[in-house]
PDB file of N, CA and C in Angstrom:
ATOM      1  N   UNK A   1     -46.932-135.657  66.038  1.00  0.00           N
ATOM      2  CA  UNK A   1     -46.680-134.535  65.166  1.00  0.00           C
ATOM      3  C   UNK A   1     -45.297-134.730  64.518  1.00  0.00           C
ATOM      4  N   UNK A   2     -45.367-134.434  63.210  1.00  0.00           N
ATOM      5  CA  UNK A   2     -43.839-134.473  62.376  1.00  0.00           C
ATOM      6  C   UNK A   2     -43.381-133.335  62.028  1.00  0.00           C
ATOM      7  N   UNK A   3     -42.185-133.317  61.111  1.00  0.00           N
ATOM      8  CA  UNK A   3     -41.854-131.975  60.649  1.00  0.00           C
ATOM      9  C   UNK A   3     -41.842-132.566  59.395  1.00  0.00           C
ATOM     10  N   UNK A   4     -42.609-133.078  58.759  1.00  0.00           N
ATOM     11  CA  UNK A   4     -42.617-133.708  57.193  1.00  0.00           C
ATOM     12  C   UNK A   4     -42.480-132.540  56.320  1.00  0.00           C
ATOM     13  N   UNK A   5     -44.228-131.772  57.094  1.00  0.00           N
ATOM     14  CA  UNK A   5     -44.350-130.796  55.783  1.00  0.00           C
ATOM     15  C   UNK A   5     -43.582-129.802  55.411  1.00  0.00           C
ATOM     16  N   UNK A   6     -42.763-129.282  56.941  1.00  0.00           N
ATOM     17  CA  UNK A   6     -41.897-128.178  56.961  1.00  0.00           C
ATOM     18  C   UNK A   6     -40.295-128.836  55.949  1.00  0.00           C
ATOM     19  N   UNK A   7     -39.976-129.955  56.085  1.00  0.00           N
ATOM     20  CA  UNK A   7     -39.137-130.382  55.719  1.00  0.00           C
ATOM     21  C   UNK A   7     -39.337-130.438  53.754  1.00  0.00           C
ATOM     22  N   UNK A   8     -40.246-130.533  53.784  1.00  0.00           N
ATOM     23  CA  UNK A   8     -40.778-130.560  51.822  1.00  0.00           C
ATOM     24  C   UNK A   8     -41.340-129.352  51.401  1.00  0.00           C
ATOM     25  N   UNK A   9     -41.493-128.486  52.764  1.00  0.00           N
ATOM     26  CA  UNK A   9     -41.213-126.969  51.958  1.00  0.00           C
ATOM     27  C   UNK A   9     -40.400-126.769  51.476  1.00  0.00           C
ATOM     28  N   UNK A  10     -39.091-126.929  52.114  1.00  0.00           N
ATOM     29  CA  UNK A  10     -38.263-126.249  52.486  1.00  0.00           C
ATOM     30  C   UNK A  10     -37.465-126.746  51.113  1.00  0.00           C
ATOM     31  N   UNK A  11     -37.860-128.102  50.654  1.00  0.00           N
ATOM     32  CA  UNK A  11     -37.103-128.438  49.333  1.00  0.00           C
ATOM     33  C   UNK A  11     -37.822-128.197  48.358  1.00  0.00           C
ATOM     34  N   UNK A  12     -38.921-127.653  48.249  1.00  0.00           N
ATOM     35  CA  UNK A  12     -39.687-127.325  47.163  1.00  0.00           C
ATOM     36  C   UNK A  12     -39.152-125.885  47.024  1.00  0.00           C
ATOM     37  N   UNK A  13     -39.293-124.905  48.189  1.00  0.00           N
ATOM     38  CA  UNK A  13     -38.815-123.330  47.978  1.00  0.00           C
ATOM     39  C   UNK A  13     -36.895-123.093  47.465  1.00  0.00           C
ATOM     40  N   UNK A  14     -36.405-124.117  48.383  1.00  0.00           N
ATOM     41  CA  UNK A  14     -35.189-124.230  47.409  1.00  0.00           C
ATOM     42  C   UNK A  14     -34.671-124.289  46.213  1.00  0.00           C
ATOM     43  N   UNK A  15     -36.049-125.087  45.495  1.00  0.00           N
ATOM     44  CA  UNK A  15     -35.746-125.203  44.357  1.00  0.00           C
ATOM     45  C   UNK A  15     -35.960-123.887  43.119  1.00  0.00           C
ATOM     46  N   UNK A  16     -36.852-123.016  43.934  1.00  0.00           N
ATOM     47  CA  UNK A  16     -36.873-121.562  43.262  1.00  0.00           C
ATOM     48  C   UNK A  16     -36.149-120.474  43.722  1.00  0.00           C
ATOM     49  N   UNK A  17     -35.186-120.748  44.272  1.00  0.00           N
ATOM     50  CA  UNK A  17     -34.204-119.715  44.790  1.00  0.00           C
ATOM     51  C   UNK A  17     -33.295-119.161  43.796  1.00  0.00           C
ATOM     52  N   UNK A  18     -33.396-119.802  42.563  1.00  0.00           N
ATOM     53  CA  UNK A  18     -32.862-118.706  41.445  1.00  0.00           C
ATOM     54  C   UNK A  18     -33.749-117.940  41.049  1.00  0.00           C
ATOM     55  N   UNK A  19     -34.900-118.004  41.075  1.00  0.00           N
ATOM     56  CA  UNK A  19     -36.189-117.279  40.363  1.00  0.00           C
ATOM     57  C   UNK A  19     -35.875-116.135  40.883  1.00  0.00           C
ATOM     58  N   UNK A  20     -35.392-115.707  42.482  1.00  0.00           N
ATOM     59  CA  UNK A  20     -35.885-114.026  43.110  1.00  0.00           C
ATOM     60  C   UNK A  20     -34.557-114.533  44.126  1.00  0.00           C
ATOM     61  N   UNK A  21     -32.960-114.086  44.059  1.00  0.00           N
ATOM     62  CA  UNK A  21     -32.050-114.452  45.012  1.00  0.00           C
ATOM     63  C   UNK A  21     -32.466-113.024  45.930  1.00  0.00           C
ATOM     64  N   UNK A  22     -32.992-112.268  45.411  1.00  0.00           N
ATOM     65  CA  UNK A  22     -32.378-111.090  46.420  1.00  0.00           C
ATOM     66  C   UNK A  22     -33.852-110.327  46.724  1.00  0.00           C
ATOM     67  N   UNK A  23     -35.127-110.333  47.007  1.00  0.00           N
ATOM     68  CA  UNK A  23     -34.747-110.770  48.719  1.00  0.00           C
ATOM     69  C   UNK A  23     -35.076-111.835  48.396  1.00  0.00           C
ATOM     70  N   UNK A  24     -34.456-113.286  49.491  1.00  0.00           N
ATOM     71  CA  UNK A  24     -34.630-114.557  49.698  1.00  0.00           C
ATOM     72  C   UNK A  24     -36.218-114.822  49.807  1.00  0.00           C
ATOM     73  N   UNK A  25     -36.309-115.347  48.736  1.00  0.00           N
ATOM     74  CA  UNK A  25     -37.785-115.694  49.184  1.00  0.00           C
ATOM     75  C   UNK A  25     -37.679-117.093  50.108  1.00  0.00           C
ATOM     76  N   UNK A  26     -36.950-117.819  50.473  1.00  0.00           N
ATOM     77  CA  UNK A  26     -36.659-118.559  51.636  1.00  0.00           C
ATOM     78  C   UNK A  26     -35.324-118.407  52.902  1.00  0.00           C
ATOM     79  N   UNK A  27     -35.721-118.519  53.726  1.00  0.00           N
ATOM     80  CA  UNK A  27     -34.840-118.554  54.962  1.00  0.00           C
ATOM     81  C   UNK A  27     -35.607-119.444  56.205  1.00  0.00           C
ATOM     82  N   UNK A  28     -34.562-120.146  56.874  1.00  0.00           N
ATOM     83  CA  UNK A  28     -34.645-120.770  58.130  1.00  0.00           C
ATOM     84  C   UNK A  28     -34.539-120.643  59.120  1.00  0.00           C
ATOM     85  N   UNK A  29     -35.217-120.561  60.147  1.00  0.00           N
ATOM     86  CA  UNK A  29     -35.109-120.348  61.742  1.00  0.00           C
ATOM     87  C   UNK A  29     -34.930-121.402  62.748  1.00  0.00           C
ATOM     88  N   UNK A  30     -34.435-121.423  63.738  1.00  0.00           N
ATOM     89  CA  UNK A  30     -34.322-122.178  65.031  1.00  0.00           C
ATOM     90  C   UNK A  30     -34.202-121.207  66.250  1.00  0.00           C
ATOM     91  N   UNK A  31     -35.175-121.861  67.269  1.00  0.00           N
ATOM     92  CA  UNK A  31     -35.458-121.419  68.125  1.00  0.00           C
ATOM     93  C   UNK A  31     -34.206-121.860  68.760  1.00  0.00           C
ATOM     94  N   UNK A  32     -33.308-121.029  69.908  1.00  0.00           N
ATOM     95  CA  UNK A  32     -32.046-122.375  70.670  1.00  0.00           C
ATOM     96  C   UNK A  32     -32.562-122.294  71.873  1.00  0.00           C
ATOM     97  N   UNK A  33     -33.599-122.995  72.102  1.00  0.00           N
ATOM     98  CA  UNK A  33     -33.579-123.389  73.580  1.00  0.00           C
ATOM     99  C   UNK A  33     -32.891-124.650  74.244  1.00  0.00           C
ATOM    100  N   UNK A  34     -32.250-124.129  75.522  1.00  0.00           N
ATOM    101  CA  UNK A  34     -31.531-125.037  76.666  1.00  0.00           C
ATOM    102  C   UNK A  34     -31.950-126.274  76.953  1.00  0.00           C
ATOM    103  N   UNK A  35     -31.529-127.172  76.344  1.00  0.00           N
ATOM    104  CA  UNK A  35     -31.979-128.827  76.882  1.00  0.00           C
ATOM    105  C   UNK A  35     -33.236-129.110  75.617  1.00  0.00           C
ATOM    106  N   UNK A  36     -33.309-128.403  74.711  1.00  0.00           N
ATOM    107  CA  UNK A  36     -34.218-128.894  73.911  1.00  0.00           C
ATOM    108  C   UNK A  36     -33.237-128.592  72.306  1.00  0.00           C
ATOM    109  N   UNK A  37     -32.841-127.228  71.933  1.00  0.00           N
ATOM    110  CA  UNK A  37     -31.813-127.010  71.140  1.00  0.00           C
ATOM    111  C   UNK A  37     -30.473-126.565  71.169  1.00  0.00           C
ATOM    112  N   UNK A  38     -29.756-127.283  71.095  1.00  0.00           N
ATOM    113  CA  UNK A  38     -28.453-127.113  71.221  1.00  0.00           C
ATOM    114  C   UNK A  38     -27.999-127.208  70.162  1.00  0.00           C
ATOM    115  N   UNK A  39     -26.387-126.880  70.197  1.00  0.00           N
ATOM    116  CA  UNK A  39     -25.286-126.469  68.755  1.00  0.00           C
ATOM    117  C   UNK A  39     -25.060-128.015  67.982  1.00  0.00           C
ATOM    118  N   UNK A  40     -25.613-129.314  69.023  1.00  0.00           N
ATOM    119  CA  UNK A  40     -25.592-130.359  68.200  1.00  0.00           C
ATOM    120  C   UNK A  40     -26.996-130.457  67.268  1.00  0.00           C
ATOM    121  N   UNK A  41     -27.999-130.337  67.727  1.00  0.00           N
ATOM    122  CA  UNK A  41     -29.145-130.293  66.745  1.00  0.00           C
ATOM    123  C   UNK A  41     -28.909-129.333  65.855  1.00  0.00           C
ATOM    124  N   UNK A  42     -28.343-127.952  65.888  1.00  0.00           N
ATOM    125  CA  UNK A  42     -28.402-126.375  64.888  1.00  0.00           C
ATOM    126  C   UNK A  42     -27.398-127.453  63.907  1.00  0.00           C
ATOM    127  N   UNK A  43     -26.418-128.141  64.460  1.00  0.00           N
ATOM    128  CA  UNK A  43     -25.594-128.683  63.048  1.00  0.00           C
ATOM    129  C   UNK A  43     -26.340-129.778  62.601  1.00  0.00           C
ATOM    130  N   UNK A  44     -27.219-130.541  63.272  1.00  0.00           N
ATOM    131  CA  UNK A  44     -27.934-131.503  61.961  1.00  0.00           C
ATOM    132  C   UNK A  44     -28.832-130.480  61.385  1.00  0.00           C
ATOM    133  N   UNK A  45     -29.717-129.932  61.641  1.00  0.00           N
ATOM    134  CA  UNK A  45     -30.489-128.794  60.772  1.00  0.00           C
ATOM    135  C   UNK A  45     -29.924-128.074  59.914  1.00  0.00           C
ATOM    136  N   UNK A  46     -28.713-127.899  60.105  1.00  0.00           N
ATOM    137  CA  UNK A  46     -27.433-126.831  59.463  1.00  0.00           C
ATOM    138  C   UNK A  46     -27.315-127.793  58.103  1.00  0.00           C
ATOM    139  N   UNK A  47     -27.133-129.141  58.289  1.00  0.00           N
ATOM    140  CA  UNK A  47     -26.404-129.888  57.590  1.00  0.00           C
ATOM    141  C   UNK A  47     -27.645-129.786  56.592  1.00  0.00           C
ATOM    142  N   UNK A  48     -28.690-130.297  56.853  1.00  0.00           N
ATOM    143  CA  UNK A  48     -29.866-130.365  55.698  1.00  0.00           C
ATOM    144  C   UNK A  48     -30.271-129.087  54.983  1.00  0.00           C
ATOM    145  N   UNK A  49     -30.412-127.961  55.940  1.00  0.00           N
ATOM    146  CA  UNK A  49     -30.663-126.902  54.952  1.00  0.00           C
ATOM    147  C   UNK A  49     -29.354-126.630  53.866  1.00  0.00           C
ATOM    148  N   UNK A  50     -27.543-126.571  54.585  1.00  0.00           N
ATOM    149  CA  UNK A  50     -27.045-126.385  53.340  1.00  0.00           C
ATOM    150  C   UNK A  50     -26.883-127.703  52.565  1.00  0.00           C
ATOM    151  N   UNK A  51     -27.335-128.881  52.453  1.00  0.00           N
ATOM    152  CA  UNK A  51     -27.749-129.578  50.990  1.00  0.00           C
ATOM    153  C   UNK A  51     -28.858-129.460  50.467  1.00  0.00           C
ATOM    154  N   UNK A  52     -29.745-128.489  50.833  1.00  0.00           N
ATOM    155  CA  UNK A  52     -30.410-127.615  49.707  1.00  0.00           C
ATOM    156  C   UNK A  52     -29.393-126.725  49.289  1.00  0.00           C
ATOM    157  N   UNK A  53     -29.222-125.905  49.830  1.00  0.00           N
ATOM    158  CA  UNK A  53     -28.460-124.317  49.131  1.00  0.00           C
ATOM    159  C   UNK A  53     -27.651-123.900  50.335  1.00  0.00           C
ATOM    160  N   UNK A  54     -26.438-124.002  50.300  1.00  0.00           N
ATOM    161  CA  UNK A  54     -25.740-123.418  51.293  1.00  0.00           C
ATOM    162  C   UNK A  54     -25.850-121.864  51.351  1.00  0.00           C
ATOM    163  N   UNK A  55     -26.235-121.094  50.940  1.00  0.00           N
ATOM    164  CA  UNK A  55     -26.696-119.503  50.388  1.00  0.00           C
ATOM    165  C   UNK A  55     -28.177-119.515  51.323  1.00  0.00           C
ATOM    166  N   UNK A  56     -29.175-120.247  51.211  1.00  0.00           N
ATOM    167  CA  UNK A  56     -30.247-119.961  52.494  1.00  0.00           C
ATOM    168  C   UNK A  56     -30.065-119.270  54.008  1.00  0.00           C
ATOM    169  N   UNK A  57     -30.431-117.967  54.056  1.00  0.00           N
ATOM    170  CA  UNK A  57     -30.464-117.377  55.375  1.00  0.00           C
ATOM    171  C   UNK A  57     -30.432-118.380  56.605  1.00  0.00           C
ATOM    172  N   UNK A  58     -29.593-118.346  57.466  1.00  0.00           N
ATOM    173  CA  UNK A  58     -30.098-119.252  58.671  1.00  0.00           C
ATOM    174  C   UNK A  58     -30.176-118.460  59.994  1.00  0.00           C
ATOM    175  N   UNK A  59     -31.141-118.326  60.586  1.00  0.00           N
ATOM    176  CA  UNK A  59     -31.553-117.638  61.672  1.00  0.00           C
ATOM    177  C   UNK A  59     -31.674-118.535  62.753  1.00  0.00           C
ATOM    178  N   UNK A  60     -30.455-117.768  63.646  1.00  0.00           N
ATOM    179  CA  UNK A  60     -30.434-118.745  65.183  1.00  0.00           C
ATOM    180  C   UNK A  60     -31.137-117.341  66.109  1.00  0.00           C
ATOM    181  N   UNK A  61     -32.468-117.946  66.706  1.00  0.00           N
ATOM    182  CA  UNK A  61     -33.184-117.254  67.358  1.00  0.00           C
ATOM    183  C   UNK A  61     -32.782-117.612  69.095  1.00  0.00           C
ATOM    184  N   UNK A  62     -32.566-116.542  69.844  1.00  0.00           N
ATOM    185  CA  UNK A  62     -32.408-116.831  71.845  1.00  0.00           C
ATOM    186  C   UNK A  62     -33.735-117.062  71.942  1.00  0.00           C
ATOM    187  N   UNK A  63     -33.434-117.684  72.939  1.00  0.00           N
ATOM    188  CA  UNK A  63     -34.934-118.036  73.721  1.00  0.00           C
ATOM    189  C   UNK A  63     -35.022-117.412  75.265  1.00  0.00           C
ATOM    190  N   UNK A  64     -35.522-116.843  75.629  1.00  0.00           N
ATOM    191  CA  UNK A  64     -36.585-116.334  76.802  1.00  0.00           C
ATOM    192  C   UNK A  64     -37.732-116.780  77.088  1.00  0.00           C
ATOM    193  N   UNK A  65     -38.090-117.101  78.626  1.00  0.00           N
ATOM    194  CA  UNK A  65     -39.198-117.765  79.075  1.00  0.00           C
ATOM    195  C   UNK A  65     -39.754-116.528  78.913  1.00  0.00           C
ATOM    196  N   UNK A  66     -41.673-116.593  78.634  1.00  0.00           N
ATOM    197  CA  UNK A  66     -42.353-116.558  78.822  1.00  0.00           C
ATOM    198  C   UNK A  66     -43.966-117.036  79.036  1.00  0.00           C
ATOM    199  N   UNK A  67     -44.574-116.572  79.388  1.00  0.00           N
ATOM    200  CA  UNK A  67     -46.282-117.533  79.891  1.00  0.00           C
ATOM    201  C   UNK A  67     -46.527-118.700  80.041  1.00  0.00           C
ATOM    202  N   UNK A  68     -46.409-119.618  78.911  1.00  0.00           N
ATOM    203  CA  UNK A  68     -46.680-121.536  78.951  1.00  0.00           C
ATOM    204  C   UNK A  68     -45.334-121.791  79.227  1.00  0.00           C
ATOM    205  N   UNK A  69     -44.325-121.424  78.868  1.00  0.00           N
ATOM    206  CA  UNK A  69     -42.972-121.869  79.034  1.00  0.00           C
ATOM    207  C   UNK A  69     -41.963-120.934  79.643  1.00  0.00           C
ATOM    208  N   UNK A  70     -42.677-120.455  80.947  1.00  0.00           N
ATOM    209  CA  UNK A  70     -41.609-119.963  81.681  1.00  0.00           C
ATOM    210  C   UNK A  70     -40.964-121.084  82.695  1.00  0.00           C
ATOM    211  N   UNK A  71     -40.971-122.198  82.403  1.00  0.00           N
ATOM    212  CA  UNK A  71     -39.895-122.933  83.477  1.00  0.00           C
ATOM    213  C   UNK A  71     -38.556-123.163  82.619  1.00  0.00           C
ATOM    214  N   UNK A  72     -38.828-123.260  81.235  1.00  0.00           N
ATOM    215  CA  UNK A  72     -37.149-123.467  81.208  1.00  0.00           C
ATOM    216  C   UNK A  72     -36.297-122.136  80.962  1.00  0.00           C
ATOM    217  N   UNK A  73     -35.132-122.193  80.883  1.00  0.00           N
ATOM    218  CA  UNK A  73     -33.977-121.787  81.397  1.00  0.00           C
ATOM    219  C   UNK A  73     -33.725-120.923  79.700  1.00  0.00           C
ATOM    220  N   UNK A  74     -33.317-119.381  79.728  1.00  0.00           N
ATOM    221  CA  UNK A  74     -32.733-118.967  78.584  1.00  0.00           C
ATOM    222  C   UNK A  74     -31.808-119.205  77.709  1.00  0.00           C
ATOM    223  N   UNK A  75     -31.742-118.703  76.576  1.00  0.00           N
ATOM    224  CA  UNK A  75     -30.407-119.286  75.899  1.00  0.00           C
ATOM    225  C   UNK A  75     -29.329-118.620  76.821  1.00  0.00           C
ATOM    226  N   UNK A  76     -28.111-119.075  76.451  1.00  0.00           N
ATOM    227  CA  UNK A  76     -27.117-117.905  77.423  1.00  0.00           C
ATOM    228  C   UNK A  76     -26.133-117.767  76.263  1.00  0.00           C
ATOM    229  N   UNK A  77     -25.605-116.802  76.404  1.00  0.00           N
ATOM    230  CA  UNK A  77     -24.459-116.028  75.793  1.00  0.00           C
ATOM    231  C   UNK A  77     -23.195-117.492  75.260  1.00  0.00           C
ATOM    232  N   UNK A  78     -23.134-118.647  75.955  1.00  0.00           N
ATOM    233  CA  UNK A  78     -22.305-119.485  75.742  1.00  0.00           C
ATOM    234  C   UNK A  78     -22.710-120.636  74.561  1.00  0.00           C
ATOM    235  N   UNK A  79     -24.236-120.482  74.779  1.00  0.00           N
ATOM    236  CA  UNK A  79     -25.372-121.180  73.988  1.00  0.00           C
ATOM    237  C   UNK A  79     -25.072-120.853  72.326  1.00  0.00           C
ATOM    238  N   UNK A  80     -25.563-119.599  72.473  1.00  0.00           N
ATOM    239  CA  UNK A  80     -25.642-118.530  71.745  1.00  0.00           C
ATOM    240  C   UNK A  80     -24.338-118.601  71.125  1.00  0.00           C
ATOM    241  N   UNK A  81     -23.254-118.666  71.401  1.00  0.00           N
ATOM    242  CA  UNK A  81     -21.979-118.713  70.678  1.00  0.00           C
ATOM    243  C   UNK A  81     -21.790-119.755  69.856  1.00  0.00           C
ATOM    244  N   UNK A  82     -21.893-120.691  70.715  1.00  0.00           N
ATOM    245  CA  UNK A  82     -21.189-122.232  69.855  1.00  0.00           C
ATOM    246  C   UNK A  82     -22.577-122.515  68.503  1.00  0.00           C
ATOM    247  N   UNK A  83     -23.698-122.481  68.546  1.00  0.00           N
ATOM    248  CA  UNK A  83     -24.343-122.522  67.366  1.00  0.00           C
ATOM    249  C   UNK A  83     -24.593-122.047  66.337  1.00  0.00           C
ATOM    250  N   UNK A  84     -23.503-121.007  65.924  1.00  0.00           N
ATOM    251  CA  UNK A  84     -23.214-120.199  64.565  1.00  0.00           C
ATOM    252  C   UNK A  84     -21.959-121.633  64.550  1.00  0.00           C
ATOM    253  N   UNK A  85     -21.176-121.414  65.351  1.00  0.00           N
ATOM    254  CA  UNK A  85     -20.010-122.433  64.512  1.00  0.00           C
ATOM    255  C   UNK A  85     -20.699-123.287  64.266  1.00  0.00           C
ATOM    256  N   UNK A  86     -21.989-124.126  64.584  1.00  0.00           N
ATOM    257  CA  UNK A  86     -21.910-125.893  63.998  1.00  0.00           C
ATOM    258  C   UNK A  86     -22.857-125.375  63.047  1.00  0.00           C
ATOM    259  N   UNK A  87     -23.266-124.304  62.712  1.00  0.00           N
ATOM    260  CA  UNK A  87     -23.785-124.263  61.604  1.00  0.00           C
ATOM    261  C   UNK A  87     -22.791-123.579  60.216  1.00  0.00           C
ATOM    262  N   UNK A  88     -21.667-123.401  60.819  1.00  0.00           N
ATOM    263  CA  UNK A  88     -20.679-122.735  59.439  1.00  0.00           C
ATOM    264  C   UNK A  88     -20.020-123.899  59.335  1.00  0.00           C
ATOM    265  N   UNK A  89     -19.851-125.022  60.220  1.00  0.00           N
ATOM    266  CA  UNK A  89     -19.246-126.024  60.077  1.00  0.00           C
ATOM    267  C   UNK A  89     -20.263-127.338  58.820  1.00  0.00           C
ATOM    268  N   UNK A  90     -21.070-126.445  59.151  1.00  0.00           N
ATOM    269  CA  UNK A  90     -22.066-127.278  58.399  1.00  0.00           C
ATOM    270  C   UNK A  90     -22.476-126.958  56.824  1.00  0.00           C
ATOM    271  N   UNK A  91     -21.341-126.098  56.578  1.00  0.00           N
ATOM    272  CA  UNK A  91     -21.207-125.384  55.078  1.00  0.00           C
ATOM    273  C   UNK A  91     -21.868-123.982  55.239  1.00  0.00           C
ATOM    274  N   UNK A  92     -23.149-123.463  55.951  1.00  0.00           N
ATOM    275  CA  UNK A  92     -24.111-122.379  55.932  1.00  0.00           C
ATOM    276  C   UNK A  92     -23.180-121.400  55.797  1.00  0.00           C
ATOM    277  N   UNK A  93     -23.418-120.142  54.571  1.00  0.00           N
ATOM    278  CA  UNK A  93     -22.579-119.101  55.110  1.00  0.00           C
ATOM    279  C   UNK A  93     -23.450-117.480  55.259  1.00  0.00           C
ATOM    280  N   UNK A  94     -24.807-117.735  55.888  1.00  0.00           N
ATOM    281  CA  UNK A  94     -25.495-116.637  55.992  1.00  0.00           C
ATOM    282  C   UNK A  94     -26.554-116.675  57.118  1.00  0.00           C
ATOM    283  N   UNK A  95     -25.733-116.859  58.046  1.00  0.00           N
ATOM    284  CA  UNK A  95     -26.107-116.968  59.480  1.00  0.00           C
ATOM    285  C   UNK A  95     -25.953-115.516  60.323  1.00  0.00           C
ATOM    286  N   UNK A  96     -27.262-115.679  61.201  1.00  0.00           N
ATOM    287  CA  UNK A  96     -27.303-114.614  62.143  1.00  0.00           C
ATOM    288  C   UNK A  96     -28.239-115.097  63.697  1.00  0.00           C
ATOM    289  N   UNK A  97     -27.600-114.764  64.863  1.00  0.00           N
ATOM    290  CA  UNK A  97     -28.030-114.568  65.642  1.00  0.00           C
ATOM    291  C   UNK A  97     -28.775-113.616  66.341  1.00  0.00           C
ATOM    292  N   UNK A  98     -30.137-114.168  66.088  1.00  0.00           N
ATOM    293  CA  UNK A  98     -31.196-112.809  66.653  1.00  0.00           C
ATOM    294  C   UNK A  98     -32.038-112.922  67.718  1.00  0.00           C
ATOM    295  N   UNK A  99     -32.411-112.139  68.463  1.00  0.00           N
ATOM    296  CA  UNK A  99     -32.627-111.694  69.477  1.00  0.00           C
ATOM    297  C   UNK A  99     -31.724-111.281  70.956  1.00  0.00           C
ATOM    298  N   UNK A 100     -30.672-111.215  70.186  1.00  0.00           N
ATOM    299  CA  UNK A 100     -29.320-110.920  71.144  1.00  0.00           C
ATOM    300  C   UNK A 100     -29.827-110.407  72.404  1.00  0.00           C
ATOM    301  N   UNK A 101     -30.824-109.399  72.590  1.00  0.00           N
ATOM    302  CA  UNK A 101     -31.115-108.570  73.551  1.00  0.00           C
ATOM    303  C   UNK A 101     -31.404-109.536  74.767  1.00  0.00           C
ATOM    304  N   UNK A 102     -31.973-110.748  74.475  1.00  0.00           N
ATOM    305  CA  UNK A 102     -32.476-111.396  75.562  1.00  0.00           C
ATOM    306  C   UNK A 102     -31.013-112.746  76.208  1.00  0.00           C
ATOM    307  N   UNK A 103     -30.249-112.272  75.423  1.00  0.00           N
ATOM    308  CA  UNK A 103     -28.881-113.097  76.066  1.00  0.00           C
ATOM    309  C   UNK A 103     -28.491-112.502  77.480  1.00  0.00           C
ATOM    310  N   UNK A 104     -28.354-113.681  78.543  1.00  0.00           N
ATOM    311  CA  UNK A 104     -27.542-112.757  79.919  1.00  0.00           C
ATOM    312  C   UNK A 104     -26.763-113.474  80.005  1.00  0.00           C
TER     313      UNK A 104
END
């Protein structure tokens, strides 16, 4: 499995982001899970979405186990911190961390 197609969306919808800026008709998500996503992967992802458009929403999502994937481990509050910076480091300036509730 690749991320081809998601990756040539993502530059095709970029390219109409003057057509409708407000609401974004594109934005990006990452899941941050422990040992699979970390603040070093959010900054290579960081890096490609802002050379589309540094203006693209970027959504850093916590992770919580549940059902098929309750063995790994939650995001944690420390997780959760450092991956807004490698993504502002990465030019992005419309970042948010969501699902806060499930941070311990």
């Amino acid at each position: 499995m690749t991320n081809r197609q998601t990756i040539e969306d993502l530059r095709l919808l970029s390219k109409r982001i003057p057509e409708r800026p407000a609401p974004p008709q594109l934005a990006a998500s990452t899941l941050v899970a422990p040992g699979h996503i970390e603040a070093e992967e959010v900054g290579r992802i960081s890096s490609f979405v802002a050379s589309l458009d540094q203006w693209i929403p970027y959504n850093l999502l916590a992770f919580h186990p549940r059902y098929e994937v309750a063995d790994l481990l939650p995001t944690s509050p420390k997780q959760a911190q450092a991956c807004p910076g490698a993504a502002r480091q990465a030019t992005l300036t419309r970042i948010r961390v969501g699902n806060q509730n499930l941070l311990w």
